[in-house]
Protein backbone atom coordinates (compact mmCIF):
# COMPACT_ATOMS: atom_id res chain seq x y z
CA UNK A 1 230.86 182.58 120.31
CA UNK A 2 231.90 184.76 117.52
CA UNK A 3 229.93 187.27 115.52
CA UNK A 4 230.86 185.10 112.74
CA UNK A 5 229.93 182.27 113.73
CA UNK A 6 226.45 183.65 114.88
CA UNK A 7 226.24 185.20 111.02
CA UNK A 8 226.11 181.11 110.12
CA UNK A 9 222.84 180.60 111.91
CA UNK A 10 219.81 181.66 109.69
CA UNK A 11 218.39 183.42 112.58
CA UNK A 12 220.96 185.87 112.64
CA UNK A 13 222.17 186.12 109.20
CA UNK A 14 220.68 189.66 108.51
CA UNK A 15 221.98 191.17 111.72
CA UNK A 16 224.58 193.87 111.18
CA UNK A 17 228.07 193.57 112.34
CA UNK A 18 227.32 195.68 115.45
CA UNK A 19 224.49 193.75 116.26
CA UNK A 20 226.07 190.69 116.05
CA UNK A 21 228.77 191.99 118.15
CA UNK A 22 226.16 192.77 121.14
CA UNK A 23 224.59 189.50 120.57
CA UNK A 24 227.72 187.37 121.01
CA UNK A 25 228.97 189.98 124.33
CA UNK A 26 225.45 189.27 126.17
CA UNK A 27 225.35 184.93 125.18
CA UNK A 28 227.07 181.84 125.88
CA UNK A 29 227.74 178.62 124.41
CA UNK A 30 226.13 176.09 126.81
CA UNK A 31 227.19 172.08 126.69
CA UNK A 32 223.63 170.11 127.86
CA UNK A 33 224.05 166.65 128.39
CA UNK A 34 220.44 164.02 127.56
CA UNK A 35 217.83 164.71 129.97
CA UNK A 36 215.19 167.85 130.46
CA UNK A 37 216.83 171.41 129.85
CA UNK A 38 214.15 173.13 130.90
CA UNK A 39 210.15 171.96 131.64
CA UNK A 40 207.26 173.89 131.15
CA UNK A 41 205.71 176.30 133.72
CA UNK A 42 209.89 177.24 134.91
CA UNK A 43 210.47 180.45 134.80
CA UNK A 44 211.47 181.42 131.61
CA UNK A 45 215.00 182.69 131.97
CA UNK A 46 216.53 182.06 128.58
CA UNK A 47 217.01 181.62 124.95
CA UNK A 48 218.43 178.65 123.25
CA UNK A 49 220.02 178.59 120.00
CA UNK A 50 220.85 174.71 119.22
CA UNK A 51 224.35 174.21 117.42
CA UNK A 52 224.74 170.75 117.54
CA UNK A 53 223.10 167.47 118.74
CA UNK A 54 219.04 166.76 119.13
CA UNK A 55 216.17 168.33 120.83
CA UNK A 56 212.46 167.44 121.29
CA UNK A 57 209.93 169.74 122.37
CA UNK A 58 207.04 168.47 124.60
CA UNK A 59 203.76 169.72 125.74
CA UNK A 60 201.62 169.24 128.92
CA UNK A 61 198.25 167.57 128.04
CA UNK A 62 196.02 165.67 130.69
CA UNK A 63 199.20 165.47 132.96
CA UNK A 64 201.54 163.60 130.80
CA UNK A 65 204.14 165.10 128.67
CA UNK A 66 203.90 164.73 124.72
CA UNK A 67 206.23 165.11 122.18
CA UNK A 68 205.00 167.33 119.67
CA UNK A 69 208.02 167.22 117.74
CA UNK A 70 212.21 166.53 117.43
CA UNK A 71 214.78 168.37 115.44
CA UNK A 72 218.47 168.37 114.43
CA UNK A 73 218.16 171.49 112.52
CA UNK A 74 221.45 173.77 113.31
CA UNK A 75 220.18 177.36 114.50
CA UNK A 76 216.20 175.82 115.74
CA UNK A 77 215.33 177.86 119.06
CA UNK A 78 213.11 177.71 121.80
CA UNK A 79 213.07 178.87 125.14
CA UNK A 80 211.85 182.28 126.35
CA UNK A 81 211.27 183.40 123.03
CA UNK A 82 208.54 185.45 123.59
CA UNK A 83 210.44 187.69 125.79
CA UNK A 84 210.16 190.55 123.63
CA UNK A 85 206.97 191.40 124.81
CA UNK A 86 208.11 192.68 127.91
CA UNK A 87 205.62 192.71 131.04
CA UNK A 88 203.04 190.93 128.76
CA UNK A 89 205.64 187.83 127.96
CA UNK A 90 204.58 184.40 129.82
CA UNK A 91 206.26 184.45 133.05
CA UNK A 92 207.01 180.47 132.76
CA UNK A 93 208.19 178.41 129.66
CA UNK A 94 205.22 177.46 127.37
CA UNK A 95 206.66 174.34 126.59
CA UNK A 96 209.41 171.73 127.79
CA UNK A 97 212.99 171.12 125.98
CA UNK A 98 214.46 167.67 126.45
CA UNK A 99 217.91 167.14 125.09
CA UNK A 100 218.08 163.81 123.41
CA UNK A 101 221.99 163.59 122.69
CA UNK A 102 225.00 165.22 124.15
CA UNK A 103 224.36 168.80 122.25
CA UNK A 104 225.38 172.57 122.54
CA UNK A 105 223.33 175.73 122.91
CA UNK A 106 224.21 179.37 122.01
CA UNK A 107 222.22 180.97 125.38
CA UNK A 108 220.65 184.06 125.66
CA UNK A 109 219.47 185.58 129.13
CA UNK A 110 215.63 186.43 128.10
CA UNK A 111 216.09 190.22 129.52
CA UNK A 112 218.90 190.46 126.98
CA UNK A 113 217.20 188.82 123.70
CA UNK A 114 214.02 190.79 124.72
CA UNK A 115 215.37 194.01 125.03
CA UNK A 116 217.51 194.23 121.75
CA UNK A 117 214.17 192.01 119.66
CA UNK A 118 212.26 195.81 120.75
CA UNK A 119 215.25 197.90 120.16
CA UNK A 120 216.05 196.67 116.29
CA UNK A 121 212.51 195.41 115.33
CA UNK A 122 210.28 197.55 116.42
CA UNK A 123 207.55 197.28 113.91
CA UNK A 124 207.89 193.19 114.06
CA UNK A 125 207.26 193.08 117.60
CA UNK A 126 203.72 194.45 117.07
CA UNK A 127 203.08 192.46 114.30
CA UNK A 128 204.28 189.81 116.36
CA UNK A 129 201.98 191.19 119.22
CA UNK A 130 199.27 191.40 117.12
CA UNK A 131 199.32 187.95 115.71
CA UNK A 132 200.06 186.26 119.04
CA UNK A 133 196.81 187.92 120.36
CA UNK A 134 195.09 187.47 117.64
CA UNK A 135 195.95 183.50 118.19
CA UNK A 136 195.18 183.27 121.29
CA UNK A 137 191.58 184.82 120.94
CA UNK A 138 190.99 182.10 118.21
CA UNK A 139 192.04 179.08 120.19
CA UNK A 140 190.03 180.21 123.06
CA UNK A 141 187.13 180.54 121.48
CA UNK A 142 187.68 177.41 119.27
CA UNK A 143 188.54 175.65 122.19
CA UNK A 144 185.51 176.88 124.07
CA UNK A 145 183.05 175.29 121.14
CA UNK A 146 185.05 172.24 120.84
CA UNK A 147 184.00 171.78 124.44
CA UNK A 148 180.64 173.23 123.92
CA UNK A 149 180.26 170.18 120.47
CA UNK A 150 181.93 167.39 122.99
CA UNK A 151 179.42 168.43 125.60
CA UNK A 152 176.31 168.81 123.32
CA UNK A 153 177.23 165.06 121.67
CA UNK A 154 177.37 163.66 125.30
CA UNK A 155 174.36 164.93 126.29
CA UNK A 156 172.52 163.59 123.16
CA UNK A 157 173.75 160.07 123.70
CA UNK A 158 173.34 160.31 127.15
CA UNK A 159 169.65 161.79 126.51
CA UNK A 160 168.77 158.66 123.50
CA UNK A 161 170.13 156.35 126.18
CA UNK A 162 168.36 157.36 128.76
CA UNK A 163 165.05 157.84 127.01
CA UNK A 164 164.14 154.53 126.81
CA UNK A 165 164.33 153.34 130.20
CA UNK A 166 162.61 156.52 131.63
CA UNK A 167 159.94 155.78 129.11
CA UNK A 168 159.27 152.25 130.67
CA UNK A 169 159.43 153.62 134.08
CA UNK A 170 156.48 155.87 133.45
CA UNK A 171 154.16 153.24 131.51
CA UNK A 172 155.28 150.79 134.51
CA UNK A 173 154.26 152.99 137.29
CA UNK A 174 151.03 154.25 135.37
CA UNK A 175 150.44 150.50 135.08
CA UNK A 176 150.49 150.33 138.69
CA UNK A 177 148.74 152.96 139.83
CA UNK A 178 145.83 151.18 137.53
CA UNK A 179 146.59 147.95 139.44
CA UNK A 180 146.82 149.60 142.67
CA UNK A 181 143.02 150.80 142.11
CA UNK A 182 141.66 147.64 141.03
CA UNK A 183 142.94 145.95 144.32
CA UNK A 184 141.11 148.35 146.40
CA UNK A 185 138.39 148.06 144.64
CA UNK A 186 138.37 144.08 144.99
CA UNK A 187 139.60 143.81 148.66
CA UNK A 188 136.60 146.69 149.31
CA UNK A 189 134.04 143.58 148.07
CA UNK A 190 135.54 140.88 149.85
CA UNK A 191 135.53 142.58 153.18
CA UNK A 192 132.02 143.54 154.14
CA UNK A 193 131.44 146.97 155.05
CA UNK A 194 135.00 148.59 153.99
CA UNK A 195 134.93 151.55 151.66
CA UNK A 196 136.88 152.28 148.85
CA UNK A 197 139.65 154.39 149.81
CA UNK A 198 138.57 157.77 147.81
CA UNK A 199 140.40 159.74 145.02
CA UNK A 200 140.85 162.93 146.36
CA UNK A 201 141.21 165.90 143.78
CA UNK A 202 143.48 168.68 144.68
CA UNK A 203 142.96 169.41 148.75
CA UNK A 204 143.53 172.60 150.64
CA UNK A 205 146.41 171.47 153.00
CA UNK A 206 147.00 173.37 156.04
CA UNK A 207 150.62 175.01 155.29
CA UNK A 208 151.28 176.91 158.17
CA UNK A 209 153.19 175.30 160.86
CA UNK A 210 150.74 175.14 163.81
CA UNK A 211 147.78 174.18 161.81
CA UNK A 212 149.67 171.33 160.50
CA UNK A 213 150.63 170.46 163.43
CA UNK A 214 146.99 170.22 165.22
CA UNK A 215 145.90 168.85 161.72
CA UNK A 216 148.34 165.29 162.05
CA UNK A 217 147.74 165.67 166.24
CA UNK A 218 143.93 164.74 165.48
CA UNK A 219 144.82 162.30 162.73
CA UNK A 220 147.65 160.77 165.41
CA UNK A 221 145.17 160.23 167.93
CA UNK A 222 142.79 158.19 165.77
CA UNK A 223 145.81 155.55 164.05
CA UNK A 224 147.05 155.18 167.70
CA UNK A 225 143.88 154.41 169.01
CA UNK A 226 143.57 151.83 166.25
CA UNK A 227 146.93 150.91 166.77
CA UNK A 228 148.53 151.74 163.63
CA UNK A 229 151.46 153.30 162.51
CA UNK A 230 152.04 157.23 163.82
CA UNK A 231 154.06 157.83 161.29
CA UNK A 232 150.88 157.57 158.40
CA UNK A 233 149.66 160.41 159.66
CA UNK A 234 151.61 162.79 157.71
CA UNK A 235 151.02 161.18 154.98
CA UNK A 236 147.24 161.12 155.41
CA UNK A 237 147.05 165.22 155.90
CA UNK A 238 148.92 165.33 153.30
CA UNK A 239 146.71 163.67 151.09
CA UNK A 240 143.73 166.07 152.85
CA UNK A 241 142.32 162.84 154.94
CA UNK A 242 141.41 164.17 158.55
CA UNK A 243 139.94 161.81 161.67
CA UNK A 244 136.56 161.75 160.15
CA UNK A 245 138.09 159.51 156.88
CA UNK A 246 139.13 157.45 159.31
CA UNK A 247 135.76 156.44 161.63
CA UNK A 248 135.59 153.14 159.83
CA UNK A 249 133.83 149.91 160.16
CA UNK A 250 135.17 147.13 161.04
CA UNK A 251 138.09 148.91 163.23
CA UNK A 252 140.69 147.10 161.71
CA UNK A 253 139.83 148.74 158.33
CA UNK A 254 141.76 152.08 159.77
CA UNK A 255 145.14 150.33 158.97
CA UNK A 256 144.37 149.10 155.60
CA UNK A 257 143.06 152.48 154.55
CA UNK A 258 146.15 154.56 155.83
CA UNK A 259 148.59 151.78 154.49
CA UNK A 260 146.45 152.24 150.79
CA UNK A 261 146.67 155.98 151.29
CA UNK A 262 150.80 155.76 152.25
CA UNK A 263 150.94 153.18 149.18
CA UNK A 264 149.24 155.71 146.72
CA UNK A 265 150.94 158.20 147.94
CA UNK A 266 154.32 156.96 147.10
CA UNK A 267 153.67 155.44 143.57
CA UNK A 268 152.13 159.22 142.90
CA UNK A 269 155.96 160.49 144.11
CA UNK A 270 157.35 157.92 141.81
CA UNK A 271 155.19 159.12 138.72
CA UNK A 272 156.17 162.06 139.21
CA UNK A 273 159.86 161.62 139.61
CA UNK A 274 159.78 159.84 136.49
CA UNK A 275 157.92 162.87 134.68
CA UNK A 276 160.14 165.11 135.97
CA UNK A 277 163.12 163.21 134.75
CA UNK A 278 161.78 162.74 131.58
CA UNK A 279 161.39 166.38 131.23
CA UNK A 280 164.57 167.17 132.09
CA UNK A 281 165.59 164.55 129.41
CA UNK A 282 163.50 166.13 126.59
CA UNK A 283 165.39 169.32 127.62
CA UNK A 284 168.59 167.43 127.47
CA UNK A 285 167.99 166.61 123.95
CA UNK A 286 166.59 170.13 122.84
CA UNK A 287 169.69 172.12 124.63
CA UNK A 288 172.10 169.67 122.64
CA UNK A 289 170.33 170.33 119.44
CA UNK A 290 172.57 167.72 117.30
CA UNK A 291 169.78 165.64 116.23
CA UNK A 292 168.47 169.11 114.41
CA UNK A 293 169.86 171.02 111.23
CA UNK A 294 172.53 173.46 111.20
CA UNK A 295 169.79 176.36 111.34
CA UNK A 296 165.89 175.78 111.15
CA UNK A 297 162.39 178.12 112.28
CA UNK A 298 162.66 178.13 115.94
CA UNK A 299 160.83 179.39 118.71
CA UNK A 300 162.83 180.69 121.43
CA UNK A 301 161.06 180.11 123.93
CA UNK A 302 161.54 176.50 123.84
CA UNK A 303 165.45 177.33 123.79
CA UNK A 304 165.06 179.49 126.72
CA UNK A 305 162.62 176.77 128.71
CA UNK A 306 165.69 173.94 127.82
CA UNK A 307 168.14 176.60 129.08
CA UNK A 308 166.18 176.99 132.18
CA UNK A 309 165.96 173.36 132.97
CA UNK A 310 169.77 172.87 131.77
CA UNK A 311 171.03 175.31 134.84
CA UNK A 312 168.24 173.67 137.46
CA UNK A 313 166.85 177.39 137.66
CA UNK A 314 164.26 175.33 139.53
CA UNK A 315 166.22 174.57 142.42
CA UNK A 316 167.81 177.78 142.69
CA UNK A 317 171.22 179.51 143.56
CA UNK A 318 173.18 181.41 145.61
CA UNK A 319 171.82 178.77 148.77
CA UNK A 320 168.38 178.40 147.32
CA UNK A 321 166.94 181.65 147.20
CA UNK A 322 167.85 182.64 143.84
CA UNK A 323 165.06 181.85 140.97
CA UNK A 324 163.83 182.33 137.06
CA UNK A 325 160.38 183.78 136.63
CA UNK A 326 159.44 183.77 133.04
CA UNK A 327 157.12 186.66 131.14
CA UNK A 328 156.23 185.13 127.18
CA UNK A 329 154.09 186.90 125.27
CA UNK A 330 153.07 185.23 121.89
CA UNK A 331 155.81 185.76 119.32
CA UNK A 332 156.61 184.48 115.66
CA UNK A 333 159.76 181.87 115.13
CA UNK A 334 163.18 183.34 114.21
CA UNK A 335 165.09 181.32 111.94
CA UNK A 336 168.90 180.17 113.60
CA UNK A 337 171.00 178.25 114.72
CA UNK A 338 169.45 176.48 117.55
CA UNK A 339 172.72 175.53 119.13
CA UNK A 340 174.55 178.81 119.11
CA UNK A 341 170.94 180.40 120.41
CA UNK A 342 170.90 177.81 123.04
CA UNK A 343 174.83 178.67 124.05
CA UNK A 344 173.31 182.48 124.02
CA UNK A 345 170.60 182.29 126.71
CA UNK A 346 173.03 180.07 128.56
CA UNK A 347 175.36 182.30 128.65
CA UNK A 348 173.12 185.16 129.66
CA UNK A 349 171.28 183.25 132.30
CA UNK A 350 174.42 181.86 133.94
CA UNK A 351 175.67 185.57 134.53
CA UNK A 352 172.58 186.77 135.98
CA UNK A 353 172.38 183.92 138.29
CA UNK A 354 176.34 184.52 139.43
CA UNK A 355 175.38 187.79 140.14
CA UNK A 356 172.70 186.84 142.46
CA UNK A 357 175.20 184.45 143.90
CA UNK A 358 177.90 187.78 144.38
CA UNK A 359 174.59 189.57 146.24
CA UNK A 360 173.87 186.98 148.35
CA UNK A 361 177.45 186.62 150.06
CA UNK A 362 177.12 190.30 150.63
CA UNK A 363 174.08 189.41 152.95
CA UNK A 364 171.21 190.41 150.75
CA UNK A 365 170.29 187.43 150.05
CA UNK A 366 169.22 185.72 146.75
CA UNK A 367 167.06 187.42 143.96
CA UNK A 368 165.56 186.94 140.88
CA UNK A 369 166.14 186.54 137.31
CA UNK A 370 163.49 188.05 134.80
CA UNK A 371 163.23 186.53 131.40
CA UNK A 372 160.77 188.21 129.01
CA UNK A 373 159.96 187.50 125.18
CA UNK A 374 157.81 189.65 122.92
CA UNK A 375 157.42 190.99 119.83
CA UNK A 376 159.57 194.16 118.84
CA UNK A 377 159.89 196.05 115.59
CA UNK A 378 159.99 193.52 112.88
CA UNK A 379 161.25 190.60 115.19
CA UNK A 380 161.54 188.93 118.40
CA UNK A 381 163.22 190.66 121.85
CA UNK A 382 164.59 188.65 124.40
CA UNK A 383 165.06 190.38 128.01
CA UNK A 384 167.10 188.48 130.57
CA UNK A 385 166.99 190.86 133.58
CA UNK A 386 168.57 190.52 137.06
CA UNK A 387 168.08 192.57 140.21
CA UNK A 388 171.65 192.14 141.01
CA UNK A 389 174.33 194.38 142.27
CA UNK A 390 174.78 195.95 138.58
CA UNK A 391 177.69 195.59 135.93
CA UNK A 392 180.56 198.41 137.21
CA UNK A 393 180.30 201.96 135.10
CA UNK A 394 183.96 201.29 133.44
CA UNK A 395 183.25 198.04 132.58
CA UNK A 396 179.66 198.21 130.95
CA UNK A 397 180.94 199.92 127.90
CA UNK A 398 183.38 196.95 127.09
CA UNK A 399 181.60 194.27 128.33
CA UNK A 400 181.02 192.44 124.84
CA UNK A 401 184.76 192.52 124.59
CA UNK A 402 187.28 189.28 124.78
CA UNK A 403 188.15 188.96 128.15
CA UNK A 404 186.61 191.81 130.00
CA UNK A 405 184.82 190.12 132.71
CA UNK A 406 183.55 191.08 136.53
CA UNK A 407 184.16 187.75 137.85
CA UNK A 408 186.57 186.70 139.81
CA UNK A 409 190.55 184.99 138.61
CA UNK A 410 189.70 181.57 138.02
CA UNK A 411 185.87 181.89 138.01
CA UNK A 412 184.96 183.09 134.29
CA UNK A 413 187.06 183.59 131.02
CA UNK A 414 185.32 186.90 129.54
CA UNK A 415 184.42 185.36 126.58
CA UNK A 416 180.75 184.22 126.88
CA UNK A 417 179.14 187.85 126.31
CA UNK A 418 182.24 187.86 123.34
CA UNK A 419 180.55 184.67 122.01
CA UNK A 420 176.95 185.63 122.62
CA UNK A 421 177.85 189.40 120.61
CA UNK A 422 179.13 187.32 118.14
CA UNK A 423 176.29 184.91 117.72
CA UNK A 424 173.48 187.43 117.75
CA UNK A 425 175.03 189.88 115.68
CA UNK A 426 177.16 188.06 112.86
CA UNK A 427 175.43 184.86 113.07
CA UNK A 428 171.74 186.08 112.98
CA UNK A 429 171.67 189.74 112.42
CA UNK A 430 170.70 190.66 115.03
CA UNK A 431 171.19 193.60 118.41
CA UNK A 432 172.35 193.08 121.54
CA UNK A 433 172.66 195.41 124.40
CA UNK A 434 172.47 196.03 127.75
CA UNK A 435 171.88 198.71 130.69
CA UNK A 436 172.71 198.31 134.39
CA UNK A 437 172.59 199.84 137.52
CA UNK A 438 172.48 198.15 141.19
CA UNK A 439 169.51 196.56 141.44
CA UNK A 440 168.69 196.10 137.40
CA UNK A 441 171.11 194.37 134.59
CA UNK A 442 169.05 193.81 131.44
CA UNK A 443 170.55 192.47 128.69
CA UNK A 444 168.24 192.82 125.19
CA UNK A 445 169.03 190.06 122.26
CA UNK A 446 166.77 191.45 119.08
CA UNK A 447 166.42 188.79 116.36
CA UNK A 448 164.86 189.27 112.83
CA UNK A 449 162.31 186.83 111.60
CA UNK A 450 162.75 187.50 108.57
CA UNK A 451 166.70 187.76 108.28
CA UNK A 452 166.62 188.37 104.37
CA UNK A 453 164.96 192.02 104.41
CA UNK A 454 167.23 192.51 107.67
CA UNK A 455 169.85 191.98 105.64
C-alpha cells in the first residue's frame, strides 16, 4: 500500500510523508474471506486497518460470543491496538473480529505499530496510559458494587422469603414442645405410680472423655437391664439423667421415660435449629440493608454482629480452629451508609480470617480475630485485629492502594482495603489505618458521630 493511499484513511491523515513512508514499508494489505479473523484471548499479533467490506466486533460474556457492534466505515481498526504500551499491553486480543463479507485489511505487525505509536506520540501514549488505567480502576470497582447490589437484592428476597416459613417452624415446634408436656403429664395419671418425666434446668455434664464414658456405662447397664434401647443412654447423660432417674416403678416405666427424654430432646434440637436459622436470617436482612435508607443513625455493632454471622465466624476457618471474639464497649450511633459500612467490616474481617487461613498451612494452626468498638475522640473506633503472620514491611505502606494485595494470583483483587479507604474516608469522614507485625494486624476505622462539625 502506498503512502498515499494510507494519507486517505483518517487515521493517518496527519502523518508526515516520512512517516507514512515507514508505515506502508512495515504493513500489508491482507484479503480475509467471511468467517473469524481473529478471536479473543489469541495472541495479539496485529493491527487491522479495514479498506473495504464488513466487520463485527464481538465480546465474550457468560461463554457465548456477542456482537457489540458492525461497521463498514473505511479506515475502522481493531486488533492489537493497544500495543503501544509495551510490556504492559494485553498479551491476547481483548475482543474477537469476524469478517462478515469478502473484505481487505491494511495489517500491521503489533511490534511495528507499537513501537513507532511511542516513537511519534509520546505525550499521547501517557495520556492514553493514563486514561486506560484510569478505566479500568472504574469498571472494577463499579463492577465489584454491581455484584455487591445483585448480591445484597438476592439476599433480601431470599431473606423475606424465607422469613415466613422459619417463622411457622418456630411457633410449630414451640407448639409442640407445649403438647409434648401435656402428654406426659396425662399418660403420668393414667398409669399409676409413673412420674412425670422432670424439667431439668441447665446440668453439669461430665465433658471429659472417661467420665462420660463411666457416666452412659452406669446409665447402659440400667436400660439393658430393662431391656430398652442402649443407644438412649447418651441421650439421657446428656440431658444430666443418671441410673438413679431411672429406678422406676412399674419396670416398664424405664422405657417410656428414656423414649420422653430422647423425644424432648430432639424437639429442643429442632427449636433450636430453627432459632438459629432465623438468626442467621435477621442477619441476612440487616447485611443486605436494601429495605433501609440510603444513610440513617446506626450502631455498628449490629453491622459488625450481621458481618460476623454473614462469614459463619461461628464455625470457623482455616479447618476449624480459626474464630471471632468480640470486645463492645457502649458507644453512640454514627450516621452512614449502612451498606457500604457493612461491605467495610466485611472486607476487614474476611482478610483477617485469610490470614489465619495462610498461618495455619504453615503448621501453626488457626488463630483468632479480635474485634473491638469504643468510644474515641469525638466518635466511634472500630479495631479488627488478627494474630496472623503480619502484612509484609513494603507492602503496609500501600496497602489502601488499587490492587496492592498479599494474596495469592487468582485469590483476591486488591481492591477491598481500596473500597473500604474509600468508604470510611470520602463517604463518612472518617480515618483508617493500620499497624502490623507477625503476630498483630490491626486495622482502626474512626467514624464521626457527628459528621457536620467533622466536616
Amino acid at each position: 500500500m502506498t503512502p498515499d493511499e494510507l494519507r486517505t484513511l483518517f487515521l493517518f491523515e496527519a502523518l508526515s510523508d516520512d512517516q507514512l513512508g515507514k508505515l506502508a514499508a512495515s504493513g500489508d494489505v491482507v484479503e480475509a474471506e467471511p468467517g473469524w479473523l481473529y478471536r479473543e484471548g489469541e495472541a495479539a499479533k496485529c493491527f487491522y486497518v479495514l479498506l473495504t467490506g464488513a466487520v463485527a466486533l464481538h465480546h465474550r460474556g457468560g461463554g457465548d460470543d456477542l456482537e457489540v457492534g458492525r461497521t463498514r466505515q473505511r479506515g475502522a481498526y481493531a486488533g492489537a491496538w493497544e500495543a503501544y504500551m509495551g510490556e504492559a499491553a494485553p498479551e491476547g486480543y481483548t475482543s474477537s473480529l469476524r469478517v462478515l463479507e469478502p473484505s481487505t485489511f491494511f495489517v500491521l505487525p503489533a511490534a511495528k505499530f507499537g513501537r513507532v505509536v511511542r516513537e511519534w506520540f509520546p505525550m499521547a501514549v501517557h495520556l492514553l496510559e493514563g486514561v486506560r488505567i484510569g478505566l479500568a480502576e472504574t469498571q472494577q470497582l463499579a463492577s465489584a458494587r454491581d455484584r455487591l447490589l445483585a448480591l445484597g437484592s438476592l439476599t433480601a428476597g431470599l431473606t423475606h422469603e424465607l422469613g415466613n416459613p422459619a417463622a411457622a417452624l418456630a411457633r410449630t415446634l414451640a407448639q409442640l414442645q407445649e403438647g409434648l408436656a401435656a402428654v406426659e403429664v396425662a399418660v403420668a395419671r393414667l398409669v399409676p405410680g409413673l412420674p412425670a418425666v422432670p424439667r431439668r434446668g441447665p446440668v453439669a455434664v461430665p465433658t471429659e472423655p472417661l467420665g462420660r464414658a463411666e457416666a452412659e456405662d452406669a446409665v447402659l447397664d440400667v436400660l439393658e437391664e430393662h431391656d430398652v434401647d442402649g443407644d438412649l443412654a447418651a441421650v439421657l447423660v446428656e440431658q444430666g439423667f443418671g441410673p438413679d432417674d431411672l429406678a422406676l416403678e412399674p419396670p416398664e416405666a424405664v422405657a417410656w421415660f428414656a423414649r420422653s427424654v430422647e423425644v424432648r430432646s430432639l424437639v429442643a434440637e429442632a427449636a433450636a435449629a430453627s432459632a438459629r436459622i432465623s438468626t442467621l436470617l435477621a442477619s441476612a436482612g440487616n447485611y443486605a440493608q436494601l429495605d433501609r435508607a440510603p444513610e440513617r443513625w446506626v450502631d455498628v455493632r449490629e453491622l459488625l454482629d450481621a458481618a460476623i454471622s454473614m462469614l459463619g465466624a461461628g464455625a470457623g476457618r482455616a479447618a476449624g480452629t480459626s474464630r471471632i471474639v468480640t470486645d463492645y464497649a457502649d458507644v453512640p450511633q454514627v450516621l452512614g451508609h449502612t451498606g457500604e459500612l457493612t461491605q467495610v467490616w466485611t472486607n476487614l474481617l474476611d482478610n483477617a480470617l485469610d490470614a489465619l487461613d495462610a498461618l495455619g498451612t504453615t503448621g501453626a494452626g488457626g488463630g483468632t480475630v479480635t474485634v473491638r468498638v469504643r468510644p474515641d475522640d469525638g466518635g466511634v473506633c472500630v479495631e479488627v485485629a488478627d494474630d496472623g503472620p503480619g502484612i509484609p514491611a513494603d507492602l503496609l505502606p500501600r496497602v489502601f492502594e488499587p490492587f496492592v494485595t498479599t494474596k495469592d494470583v487468582g485469590q483476591g483483587t486488591g481492591l477491598g482495603l481500596d473500597i473500604a479507604w474509600r468508604v470510611v474516608v470520602h463517604r463518612h469522614h472518617g480515618r483508617l489505618n493500620v499497624t502490623s507485625e507477625p503476630g498483630n494486624t490491626v486495622f482502626r476505622v474512626w467514624l464521626p458521630t457527628d459528621p457536620q462539625e467533622d466536616q
